[in-house]
PDB file of N, CA and C in Angstrom:
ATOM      1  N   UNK A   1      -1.264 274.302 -25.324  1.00  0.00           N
ATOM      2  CA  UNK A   1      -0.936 275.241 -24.264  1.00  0.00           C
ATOM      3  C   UNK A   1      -1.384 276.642 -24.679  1.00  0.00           C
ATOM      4  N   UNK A   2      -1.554 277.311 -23.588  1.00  0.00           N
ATOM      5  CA  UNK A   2      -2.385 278.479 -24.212  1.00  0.00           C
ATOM      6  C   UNK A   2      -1.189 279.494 -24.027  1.00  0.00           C
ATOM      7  N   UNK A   3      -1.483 280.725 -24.629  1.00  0.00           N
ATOM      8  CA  UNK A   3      -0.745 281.588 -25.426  1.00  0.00           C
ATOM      9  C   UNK A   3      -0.795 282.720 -23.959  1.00  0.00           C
ATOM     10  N   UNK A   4       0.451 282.962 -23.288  1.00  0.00           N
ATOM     11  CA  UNK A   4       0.477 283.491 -22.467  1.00  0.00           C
ATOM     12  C   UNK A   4       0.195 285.125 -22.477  1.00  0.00           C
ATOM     13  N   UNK A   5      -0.255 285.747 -21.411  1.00  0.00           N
ATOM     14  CA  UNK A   5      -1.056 287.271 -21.619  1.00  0.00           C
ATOM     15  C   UNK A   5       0.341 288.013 -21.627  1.00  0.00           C
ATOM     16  N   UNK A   6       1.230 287.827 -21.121  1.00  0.00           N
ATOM     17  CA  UNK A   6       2.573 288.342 -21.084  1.00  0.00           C
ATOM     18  C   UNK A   6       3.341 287.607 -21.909  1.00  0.00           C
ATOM     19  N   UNK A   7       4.072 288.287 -22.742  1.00  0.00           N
ATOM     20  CA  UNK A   7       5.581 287.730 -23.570  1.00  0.00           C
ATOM     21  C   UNK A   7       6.601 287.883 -22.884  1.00  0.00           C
ATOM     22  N   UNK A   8       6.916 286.234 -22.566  1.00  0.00           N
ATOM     23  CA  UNK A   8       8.403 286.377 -21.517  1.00  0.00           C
ATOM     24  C   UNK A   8       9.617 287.329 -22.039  1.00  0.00           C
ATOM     25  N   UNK A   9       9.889 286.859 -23.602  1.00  0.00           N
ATOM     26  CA  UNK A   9      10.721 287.579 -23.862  1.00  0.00           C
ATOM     27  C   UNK A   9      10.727 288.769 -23.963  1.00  0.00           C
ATOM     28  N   UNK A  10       9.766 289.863 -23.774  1.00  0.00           N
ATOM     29  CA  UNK A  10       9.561 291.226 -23.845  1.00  0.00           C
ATOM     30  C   UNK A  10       9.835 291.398 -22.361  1.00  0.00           C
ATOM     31  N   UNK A  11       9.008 290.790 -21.444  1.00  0.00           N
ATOM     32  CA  UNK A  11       9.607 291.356 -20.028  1.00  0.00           C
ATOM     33  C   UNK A  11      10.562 291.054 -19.819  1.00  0.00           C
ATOM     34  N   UNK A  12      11.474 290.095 -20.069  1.00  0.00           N
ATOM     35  CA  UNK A  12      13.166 289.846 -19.876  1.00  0.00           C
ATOM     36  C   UNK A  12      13.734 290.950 -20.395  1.00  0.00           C
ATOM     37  N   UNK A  13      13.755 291.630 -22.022  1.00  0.00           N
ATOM     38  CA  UNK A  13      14.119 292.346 -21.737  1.00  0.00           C
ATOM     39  C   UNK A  13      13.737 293.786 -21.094  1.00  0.00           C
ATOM     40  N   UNK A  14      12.478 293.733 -20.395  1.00  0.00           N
ATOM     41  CA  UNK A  14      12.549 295.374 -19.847  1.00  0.00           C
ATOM     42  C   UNK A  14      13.207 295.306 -18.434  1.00  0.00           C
ATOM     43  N   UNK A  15      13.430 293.672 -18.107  1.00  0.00           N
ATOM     44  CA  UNK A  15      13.799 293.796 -16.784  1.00  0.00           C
ATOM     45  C   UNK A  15      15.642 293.906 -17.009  1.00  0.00           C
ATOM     46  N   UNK A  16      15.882 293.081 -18.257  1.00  0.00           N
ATOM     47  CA  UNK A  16      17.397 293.821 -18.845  1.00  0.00           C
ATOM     48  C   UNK A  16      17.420 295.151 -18.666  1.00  0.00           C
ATOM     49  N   UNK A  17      16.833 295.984 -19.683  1.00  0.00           N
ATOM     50  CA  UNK A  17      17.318 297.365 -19.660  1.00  0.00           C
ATOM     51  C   UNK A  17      16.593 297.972 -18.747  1.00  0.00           C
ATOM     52  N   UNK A  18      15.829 297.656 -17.533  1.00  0.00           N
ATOM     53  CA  UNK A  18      15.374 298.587 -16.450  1.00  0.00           C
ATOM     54  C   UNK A  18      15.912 298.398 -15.389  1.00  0.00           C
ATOM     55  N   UNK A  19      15.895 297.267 -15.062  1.00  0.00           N
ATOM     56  CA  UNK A  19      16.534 296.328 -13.864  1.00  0.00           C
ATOM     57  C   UNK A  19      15.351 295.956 -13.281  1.00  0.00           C
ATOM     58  N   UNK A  20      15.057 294.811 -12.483  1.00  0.00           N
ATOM     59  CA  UNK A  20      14.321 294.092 -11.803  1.00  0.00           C
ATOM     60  C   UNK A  20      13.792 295.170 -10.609  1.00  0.00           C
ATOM     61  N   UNK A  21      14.004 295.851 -10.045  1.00  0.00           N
ATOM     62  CA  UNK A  21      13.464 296.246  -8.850  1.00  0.00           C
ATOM     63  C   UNK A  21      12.446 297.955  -9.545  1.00  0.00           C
ATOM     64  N   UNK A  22      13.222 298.489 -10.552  1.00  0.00           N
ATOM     65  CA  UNK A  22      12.381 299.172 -11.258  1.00  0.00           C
ATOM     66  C   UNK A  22      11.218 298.660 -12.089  1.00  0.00           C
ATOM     67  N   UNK A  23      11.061 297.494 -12.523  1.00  0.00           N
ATOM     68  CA  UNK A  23      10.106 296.731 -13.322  1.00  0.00           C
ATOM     69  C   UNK A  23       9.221 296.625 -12.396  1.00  0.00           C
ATOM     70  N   UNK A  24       9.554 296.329 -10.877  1.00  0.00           N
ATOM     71  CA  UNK A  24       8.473 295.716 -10.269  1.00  0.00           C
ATOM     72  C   UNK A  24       7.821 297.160  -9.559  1.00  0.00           C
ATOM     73  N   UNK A  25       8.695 298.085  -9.620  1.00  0.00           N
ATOM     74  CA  UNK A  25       7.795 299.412  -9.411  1.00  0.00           C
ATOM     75  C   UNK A  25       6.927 299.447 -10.734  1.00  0.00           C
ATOM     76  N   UNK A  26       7.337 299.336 -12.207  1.00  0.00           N
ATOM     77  CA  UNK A  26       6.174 299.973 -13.047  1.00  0.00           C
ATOM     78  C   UNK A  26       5.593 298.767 -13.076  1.00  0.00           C
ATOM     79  N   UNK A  27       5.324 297.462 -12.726  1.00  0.00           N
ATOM     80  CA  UNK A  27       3.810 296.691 -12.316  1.00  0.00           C
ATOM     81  C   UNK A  27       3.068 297.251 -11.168  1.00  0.00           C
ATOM     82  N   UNK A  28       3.489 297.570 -10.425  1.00  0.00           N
ATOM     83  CA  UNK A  28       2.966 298.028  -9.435  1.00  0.00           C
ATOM     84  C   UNK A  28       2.004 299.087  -9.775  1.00  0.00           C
ATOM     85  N   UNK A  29       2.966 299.901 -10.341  1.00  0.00           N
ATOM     86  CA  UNK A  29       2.121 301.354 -10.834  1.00  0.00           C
ATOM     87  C   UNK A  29       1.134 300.952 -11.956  1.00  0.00           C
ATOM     88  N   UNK A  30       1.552 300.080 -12.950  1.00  0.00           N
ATOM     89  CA  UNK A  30       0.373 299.798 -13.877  1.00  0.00           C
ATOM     90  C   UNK A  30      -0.905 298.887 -13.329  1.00  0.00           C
ATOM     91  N   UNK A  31      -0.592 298.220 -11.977  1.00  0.00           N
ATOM     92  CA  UNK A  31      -1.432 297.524 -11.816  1.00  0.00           C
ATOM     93  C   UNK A  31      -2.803 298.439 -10.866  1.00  0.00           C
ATOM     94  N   UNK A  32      -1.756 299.641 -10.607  1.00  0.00           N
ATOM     95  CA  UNK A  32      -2.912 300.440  -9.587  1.00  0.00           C
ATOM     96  C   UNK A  32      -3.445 301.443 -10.745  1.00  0.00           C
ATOM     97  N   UNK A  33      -2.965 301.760 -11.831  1.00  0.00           N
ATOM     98  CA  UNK A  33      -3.605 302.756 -12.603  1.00  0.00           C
ATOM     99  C   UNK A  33      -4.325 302.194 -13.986  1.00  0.00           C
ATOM    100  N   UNK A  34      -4.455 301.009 -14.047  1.00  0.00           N
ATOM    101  CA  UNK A  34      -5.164 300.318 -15.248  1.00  0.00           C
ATOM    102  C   UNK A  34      -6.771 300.429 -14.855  1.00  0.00           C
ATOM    103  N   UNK A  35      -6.799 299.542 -13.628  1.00  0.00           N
ATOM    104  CA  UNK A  35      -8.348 299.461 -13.570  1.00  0.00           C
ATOM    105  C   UNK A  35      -9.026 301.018 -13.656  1.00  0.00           C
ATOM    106  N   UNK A  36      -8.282 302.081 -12.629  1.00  0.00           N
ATOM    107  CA  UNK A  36      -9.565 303.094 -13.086  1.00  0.00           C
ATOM    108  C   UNK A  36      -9.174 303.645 -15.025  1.00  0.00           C
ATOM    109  N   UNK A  37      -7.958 303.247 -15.818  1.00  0.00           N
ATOM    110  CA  UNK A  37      -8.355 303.257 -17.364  1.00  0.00           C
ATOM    111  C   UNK A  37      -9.300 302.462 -17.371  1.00  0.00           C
ATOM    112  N   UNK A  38      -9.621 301.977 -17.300  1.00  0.00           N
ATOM    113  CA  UNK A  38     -10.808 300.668 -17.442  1.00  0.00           C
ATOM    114  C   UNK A  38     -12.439 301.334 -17.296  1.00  0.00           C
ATOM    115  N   UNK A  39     -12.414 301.705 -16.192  1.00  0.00           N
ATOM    116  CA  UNK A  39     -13.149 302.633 -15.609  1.00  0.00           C
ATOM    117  C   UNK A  39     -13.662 303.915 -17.008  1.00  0.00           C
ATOM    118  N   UNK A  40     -12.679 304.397 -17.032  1.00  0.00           N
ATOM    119  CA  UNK A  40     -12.430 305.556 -17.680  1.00  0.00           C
ATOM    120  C   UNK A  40     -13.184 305.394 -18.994  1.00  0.00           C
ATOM    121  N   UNK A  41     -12.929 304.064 -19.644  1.00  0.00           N
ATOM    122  CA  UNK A  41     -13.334 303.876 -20.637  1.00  0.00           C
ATOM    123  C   UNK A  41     -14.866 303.463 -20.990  1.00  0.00           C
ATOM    124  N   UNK A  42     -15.396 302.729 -19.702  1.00  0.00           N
ATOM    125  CA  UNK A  42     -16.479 302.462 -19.935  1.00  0.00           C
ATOM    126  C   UNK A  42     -17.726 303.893 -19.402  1.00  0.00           C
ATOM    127  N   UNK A  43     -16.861 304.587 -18.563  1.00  0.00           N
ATOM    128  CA  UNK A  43     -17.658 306.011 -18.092  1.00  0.00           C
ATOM    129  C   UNK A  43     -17.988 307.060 -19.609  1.00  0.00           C
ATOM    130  N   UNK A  44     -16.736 307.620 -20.310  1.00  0.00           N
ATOM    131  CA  UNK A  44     -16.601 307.402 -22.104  1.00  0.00           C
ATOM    132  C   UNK A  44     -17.272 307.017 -22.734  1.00  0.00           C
ATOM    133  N   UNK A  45     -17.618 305.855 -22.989  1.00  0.00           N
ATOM    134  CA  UNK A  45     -18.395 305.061 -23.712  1.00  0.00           C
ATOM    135  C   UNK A  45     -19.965 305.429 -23.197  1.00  0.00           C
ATOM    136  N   UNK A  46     -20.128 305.567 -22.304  1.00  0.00           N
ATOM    137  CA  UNK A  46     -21.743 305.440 -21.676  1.00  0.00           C
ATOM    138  C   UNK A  46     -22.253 306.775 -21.703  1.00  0.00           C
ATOM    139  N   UNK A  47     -20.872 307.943 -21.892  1.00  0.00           N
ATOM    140  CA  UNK A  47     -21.065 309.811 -22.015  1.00  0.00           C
ATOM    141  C   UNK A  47     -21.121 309.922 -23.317  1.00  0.00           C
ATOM    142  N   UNK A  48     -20.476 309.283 -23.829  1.00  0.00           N
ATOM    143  CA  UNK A  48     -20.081 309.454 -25.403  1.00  0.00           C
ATOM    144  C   UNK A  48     -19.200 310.153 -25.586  1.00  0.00           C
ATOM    145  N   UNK A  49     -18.677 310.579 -25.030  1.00  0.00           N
ATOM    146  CA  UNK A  49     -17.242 311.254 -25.212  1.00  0.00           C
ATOM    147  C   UNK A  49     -15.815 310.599 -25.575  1.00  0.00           C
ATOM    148  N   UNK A  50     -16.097 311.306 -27.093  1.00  0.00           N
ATOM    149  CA  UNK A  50     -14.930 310.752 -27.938  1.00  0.00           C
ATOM    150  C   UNK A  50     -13.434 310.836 -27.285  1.00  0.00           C
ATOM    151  N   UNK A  51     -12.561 312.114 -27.127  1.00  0.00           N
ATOM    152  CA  UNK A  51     -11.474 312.177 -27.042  1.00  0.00           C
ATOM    153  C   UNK A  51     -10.657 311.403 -25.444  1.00  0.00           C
ATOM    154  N   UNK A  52     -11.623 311.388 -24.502  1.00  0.00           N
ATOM    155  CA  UNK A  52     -11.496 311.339 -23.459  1.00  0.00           C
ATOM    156  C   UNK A  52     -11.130 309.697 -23.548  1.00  0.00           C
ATOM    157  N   UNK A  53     -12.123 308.864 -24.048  1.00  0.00           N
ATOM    158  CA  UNK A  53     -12.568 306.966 -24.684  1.00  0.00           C
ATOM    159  C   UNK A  53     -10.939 306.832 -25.537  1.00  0.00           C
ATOM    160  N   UNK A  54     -10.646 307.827 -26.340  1.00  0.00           N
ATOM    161  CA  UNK A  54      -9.387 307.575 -27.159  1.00  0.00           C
ATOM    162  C   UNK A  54      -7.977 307.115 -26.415  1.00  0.00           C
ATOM    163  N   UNK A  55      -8.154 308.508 -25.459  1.00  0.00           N
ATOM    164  CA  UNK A  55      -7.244 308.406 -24.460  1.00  0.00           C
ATOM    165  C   UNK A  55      -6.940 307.629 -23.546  1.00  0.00           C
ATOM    166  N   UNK A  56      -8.005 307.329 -23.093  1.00  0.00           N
ATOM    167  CA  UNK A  56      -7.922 306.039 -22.022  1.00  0.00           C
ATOM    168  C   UNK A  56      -7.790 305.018 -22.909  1.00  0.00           C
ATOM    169  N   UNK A  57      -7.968 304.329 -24.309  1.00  0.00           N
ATOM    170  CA  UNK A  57      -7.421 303.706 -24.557  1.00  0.00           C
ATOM    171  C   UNK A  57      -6.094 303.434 -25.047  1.00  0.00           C
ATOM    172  N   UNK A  58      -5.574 304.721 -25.654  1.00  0.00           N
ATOM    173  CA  UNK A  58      -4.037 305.187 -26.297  1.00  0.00           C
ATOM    174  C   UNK A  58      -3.359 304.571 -24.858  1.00  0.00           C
ATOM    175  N   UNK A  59      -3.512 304.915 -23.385  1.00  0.00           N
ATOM    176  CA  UNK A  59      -2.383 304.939 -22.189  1.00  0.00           C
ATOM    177  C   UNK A  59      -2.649 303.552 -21.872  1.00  0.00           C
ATOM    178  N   UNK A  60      -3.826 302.894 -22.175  1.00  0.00           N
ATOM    179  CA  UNK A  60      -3.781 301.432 -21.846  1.00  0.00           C
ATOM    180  C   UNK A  60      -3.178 300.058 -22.946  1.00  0.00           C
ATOM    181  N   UNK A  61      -3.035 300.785 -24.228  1.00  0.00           N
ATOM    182  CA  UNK A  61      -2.292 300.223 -24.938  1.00  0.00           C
ATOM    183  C   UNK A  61      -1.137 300.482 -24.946  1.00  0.00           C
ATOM    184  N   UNK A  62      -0.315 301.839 -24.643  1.00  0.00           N
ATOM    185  CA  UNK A  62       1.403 301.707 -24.318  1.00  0.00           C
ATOM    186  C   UNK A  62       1.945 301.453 -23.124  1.00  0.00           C
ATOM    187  N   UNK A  63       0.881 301.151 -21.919  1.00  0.00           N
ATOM    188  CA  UNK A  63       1.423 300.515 -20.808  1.00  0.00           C
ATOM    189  C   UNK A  63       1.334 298.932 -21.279  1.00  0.00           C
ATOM    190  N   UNK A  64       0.613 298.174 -21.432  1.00  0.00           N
ATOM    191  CA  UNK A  64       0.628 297.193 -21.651  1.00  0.00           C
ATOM    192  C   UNK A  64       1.498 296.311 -22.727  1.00  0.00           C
ATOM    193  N   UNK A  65       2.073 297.568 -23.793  1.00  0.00           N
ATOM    194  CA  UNK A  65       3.155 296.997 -24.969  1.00  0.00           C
ATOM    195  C   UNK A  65       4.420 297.016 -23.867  1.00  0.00           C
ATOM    196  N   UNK A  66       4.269 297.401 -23.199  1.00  0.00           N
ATOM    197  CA  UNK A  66       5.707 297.815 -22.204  1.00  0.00           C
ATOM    198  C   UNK A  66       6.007 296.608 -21.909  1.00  0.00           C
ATOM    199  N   UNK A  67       5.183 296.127 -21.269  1.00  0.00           N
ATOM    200  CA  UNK A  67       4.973 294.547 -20.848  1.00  0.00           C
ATOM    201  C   UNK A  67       5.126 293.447 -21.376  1.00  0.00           C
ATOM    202  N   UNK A  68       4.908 293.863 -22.675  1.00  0.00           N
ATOM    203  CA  UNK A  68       4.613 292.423 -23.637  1.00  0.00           C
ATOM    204  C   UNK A  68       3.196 292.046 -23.423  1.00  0.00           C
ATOM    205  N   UNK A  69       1.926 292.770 -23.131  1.00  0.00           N
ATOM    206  CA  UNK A  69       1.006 292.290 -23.052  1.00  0.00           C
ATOM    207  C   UNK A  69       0.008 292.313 -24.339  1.00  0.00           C
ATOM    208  N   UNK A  70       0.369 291.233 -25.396  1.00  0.00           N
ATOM    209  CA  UNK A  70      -0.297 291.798 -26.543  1.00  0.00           C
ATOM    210  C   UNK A  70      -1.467 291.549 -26.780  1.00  0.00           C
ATOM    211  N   UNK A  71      -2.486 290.718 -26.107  1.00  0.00           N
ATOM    212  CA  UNK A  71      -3.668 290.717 -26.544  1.00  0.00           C
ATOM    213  C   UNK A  71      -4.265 291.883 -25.940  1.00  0.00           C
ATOM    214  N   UNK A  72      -3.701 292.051 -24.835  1.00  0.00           N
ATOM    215  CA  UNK A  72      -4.478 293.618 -24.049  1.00  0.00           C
ATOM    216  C   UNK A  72      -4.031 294.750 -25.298  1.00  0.00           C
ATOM    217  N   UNK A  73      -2.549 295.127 -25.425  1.00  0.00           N
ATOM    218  CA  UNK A  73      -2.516 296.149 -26.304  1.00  0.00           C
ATOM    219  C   UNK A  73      -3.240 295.955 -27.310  1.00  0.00           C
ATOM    220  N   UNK A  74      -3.348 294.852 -27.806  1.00  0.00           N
ATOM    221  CA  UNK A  74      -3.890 294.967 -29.525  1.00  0.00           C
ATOM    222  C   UNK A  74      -5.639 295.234 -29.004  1.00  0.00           C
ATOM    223  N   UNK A  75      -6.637 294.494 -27.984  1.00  0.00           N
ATOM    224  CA  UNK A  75      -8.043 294.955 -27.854  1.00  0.00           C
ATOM    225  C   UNK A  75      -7.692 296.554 -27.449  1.00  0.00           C
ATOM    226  N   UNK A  76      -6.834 297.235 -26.596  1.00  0.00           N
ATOM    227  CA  UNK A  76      -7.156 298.530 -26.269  1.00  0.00           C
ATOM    228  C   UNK A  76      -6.874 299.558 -27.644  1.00  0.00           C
ATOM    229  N   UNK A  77      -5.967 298.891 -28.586  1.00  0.00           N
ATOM    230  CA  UNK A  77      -5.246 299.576 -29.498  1.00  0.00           C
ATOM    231  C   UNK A  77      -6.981 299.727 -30.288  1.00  0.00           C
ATOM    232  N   UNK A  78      -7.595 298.319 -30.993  1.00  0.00           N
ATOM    233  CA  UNK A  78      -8.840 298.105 -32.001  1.00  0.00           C
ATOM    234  C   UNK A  78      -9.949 299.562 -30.895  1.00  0.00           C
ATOM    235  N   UNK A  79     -10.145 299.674 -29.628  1.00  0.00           N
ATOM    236  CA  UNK A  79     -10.657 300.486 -29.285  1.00  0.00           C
ATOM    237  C   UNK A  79     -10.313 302.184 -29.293  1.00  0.00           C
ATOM    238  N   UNK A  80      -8.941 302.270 -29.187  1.00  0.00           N
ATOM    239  CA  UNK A  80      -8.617 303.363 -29.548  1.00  0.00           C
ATOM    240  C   UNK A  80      -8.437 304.094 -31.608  1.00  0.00           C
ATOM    241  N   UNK A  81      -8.408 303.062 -32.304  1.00  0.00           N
ATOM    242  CA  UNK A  81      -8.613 303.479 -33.702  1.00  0.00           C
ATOM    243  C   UNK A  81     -10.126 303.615 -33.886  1.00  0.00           C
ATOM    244  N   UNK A  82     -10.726 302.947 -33.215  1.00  0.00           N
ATOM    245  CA  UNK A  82     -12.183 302.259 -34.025  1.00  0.00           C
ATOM    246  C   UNK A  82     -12.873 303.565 -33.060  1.00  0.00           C
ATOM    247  N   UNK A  83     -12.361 303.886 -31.714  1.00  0.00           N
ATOM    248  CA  UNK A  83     -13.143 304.702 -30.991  1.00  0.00           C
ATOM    249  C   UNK A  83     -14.630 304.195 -30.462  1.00  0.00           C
ATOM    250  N   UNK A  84     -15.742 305.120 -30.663  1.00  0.00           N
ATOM    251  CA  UNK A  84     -16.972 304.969 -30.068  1.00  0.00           C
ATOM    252  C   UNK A  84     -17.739 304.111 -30.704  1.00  0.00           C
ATOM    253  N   UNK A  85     -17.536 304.238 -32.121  1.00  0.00           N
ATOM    254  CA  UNK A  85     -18.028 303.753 -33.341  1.00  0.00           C
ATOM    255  C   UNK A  85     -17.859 302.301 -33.044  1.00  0.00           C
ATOM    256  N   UNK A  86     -17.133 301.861 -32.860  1.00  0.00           N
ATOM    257  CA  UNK A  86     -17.058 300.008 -32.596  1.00  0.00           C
ATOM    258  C   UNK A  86     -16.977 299.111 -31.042  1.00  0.00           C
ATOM    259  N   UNK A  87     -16.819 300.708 -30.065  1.00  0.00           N
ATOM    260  CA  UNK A  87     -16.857 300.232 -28.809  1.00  0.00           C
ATOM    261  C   UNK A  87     -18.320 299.418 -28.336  1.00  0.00           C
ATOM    262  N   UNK A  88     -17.983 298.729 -27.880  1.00  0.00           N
ATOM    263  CA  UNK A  88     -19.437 298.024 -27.225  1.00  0.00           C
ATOM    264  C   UNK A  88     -19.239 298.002 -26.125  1.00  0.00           C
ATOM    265  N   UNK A  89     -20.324 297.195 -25.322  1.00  0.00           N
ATOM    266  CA  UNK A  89     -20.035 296.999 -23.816  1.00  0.00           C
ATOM    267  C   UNK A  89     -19.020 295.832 -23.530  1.00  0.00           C
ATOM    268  N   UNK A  90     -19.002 294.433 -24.790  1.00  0.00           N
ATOM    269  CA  UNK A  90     -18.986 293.170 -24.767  1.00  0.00           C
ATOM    270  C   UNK A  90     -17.161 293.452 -25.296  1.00  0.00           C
ATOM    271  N   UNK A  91     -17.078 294.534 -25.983  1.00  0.00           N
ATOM    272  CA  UNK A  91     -15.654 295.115 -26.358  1.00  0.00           C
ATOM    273  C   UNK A  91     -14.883 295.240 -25.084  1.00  0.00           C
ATOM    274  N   UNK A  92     -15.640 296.117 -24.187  1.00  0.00           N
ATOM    275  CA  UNK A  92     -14.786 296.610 -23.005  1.00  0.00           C
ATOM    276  C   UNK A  92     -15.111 295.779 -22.347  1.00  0.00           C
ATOM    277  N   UNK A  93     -15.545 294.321 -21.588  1.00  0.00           N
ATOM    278  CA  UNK A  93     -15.902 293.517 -20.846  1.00  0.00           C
ATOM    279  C   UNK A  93     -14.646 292.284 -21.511  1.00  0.00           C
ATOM    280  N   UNK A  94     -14.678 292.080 -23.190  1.00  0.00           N
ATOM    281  CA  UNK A  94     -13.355 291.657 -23.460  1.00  0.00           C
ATOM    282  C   UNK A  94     -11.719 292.211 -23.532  1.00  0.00           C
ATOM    283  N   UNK A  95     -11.938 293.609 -22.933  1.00  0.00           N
ATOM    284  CA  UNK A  95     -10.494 294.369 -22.645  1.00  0.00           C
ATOM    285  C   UNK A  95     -10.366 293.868 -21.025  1.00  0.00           C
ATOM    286  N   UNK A  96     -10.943 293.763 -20.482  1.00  0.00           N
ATOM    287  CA  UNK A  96     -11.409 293.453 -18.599  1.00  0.00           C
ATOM    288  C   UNK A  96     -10.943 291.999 -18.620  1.00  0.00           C
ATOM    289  N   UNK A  97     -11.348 291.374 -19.575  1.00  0.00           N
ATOM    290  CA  UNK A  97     -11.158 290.082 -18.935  1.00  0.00           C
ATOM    291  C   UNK A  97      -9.339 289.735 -19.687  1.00  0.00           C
ATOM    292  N   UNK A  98      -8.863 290.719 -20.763  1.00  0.00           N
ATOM    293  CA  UNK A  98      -7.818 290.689 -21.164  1.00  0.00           C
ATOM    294  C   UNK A  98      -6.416 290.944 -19.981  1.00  0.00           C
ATOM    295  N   UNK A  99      -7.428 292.042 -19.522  1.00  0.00           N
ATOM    296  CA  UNK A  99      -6.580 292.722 -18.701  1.00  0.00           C
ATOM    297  C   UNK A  99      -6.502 292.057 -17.321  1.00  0.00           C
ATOM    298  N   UNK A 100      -7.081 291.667 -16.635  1.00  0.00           N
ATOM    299  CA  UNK A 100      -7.346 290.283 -15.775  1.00  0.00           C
ATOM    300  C   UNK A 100      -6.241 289.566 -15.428  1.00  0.00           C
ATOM    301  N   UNK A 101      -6.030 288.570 -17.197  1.00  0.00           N
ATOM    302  CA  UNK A 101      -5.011 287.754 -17.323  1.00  0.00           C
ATOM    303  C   UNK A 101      -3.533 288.176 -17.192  1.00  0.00           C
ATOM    304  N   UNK A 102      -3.519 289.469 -17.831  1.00  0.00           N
ATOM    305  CA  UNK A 102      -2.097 290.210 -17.904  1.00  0.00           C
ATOM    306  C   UNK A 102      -1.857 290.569 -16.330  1.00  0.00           C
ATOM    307  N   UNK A 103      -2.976 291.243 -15.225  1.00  0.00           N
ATOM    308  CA  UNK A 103      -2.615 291.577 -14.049  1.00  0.00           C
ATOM    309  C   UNK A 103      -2.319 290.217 -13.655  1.00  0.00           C
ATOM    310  N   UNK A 104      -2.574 289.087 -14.282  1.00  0.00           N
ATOM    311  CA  UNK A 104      -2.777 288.037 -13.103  1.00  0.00           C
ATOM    312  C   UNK A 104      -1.338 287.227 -12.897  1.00  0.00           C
ATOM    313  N   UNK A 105      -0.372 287.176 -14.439  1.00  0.00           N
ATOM    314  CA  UNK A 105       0.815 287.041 -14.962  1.00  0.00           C
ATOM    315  C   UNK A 105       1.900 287.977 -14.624  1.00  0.00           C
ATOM    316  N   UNK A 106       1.549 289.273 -14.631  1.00  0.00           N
ATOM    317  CA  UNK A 106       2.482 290.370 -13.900  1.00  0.00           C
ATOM    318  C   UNK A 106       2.818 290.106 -12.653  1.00  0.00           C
ATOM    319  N   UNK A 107       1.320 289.972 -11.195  1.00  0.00           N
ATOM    320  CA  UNK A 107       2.178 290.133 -10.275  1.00  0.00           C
ATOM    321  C   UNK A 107       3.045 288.734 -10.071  1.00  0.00           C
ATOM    322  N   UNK A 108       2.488 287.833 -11.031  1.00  0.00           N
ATOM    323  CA  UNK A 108       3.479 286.503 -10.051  1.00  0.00           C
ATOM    324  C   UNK A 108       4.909 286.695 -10.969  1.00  0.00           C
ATOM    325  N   UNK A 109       5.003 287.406 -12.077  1.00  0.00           N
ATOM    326  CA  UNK A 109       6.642 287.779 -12.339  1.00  0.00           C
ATOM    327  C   UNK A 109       7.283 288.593 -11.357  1.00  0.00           C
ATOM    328  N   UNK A 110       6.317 289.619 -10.993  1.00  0.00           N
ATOM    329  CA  UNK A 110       6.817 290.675 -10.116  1.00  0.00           C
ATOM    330  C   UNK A 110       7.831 289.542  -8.914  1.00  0.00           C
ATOM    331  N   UNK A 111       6.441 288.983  -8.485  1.00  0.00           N
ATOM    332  CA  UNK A 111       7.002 288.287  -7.058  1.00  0.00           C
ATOM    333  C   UNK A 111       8.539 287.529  -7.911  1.00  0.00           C
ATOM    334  N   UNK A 112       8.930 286.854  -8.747  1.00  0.00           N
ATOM    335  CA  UNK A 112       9.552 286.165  -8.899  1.00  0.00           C
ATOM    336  C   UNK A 112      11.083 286.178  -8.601  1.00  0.00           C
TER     337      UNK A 112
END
């Protein structure tokens, strides 16, 4: 069985200490403000602009720890230490397809 993009037990508890109807506001909100990070990062990458590439990856790795989404945090995290220097295209095309799975697991908790 494959290793889910979300950790149940991390969103149980944010929906503990947030409550369920606030959780499904911050999917909501992360799900409308990830893709243009996404965006952000590959526009960065293609300018070369360091601090800007950092950033968009720093906010896409602590939205996604929020979640329990650890393969997304840990690829956005390796992009935000490693920066420009290790970013590739095939890097950010494997944060996309990370991030994919995690939107794709969020909204059907949301709905739940």
């Amino acid at each position: 069985m494959a290793t889910p993009a979300i950790d149940p037990a991390v969103f149980a508890e944010l929906q503990a200490a947030a409550g369920a109807d606030f959780v499904r506001e911050l999917v909501d909100t992360f799900l409308e403000e990830a893709p243009p990070m996404l965006a952000e990062l590959r526009a960065t990458l293609a300018a070369a602009r360091t601090e800007p590439f950092r950033r968009a990856a720093h906010s896409l790795k602590s939205n996604a720890s929020t979640f329990g989404a650890a393969t997304l945090a840990a690829r956005a995290r390796d992009l935000e230490l490693q920066g420009l220097d290790a970013a590739t295209p095939a890097a950010l095309d494997a944060l996309a397809q990370a991030y994919d799975e995690a939107a794709a697991e969020l909204k059907a908790l949301r709905n739940e």
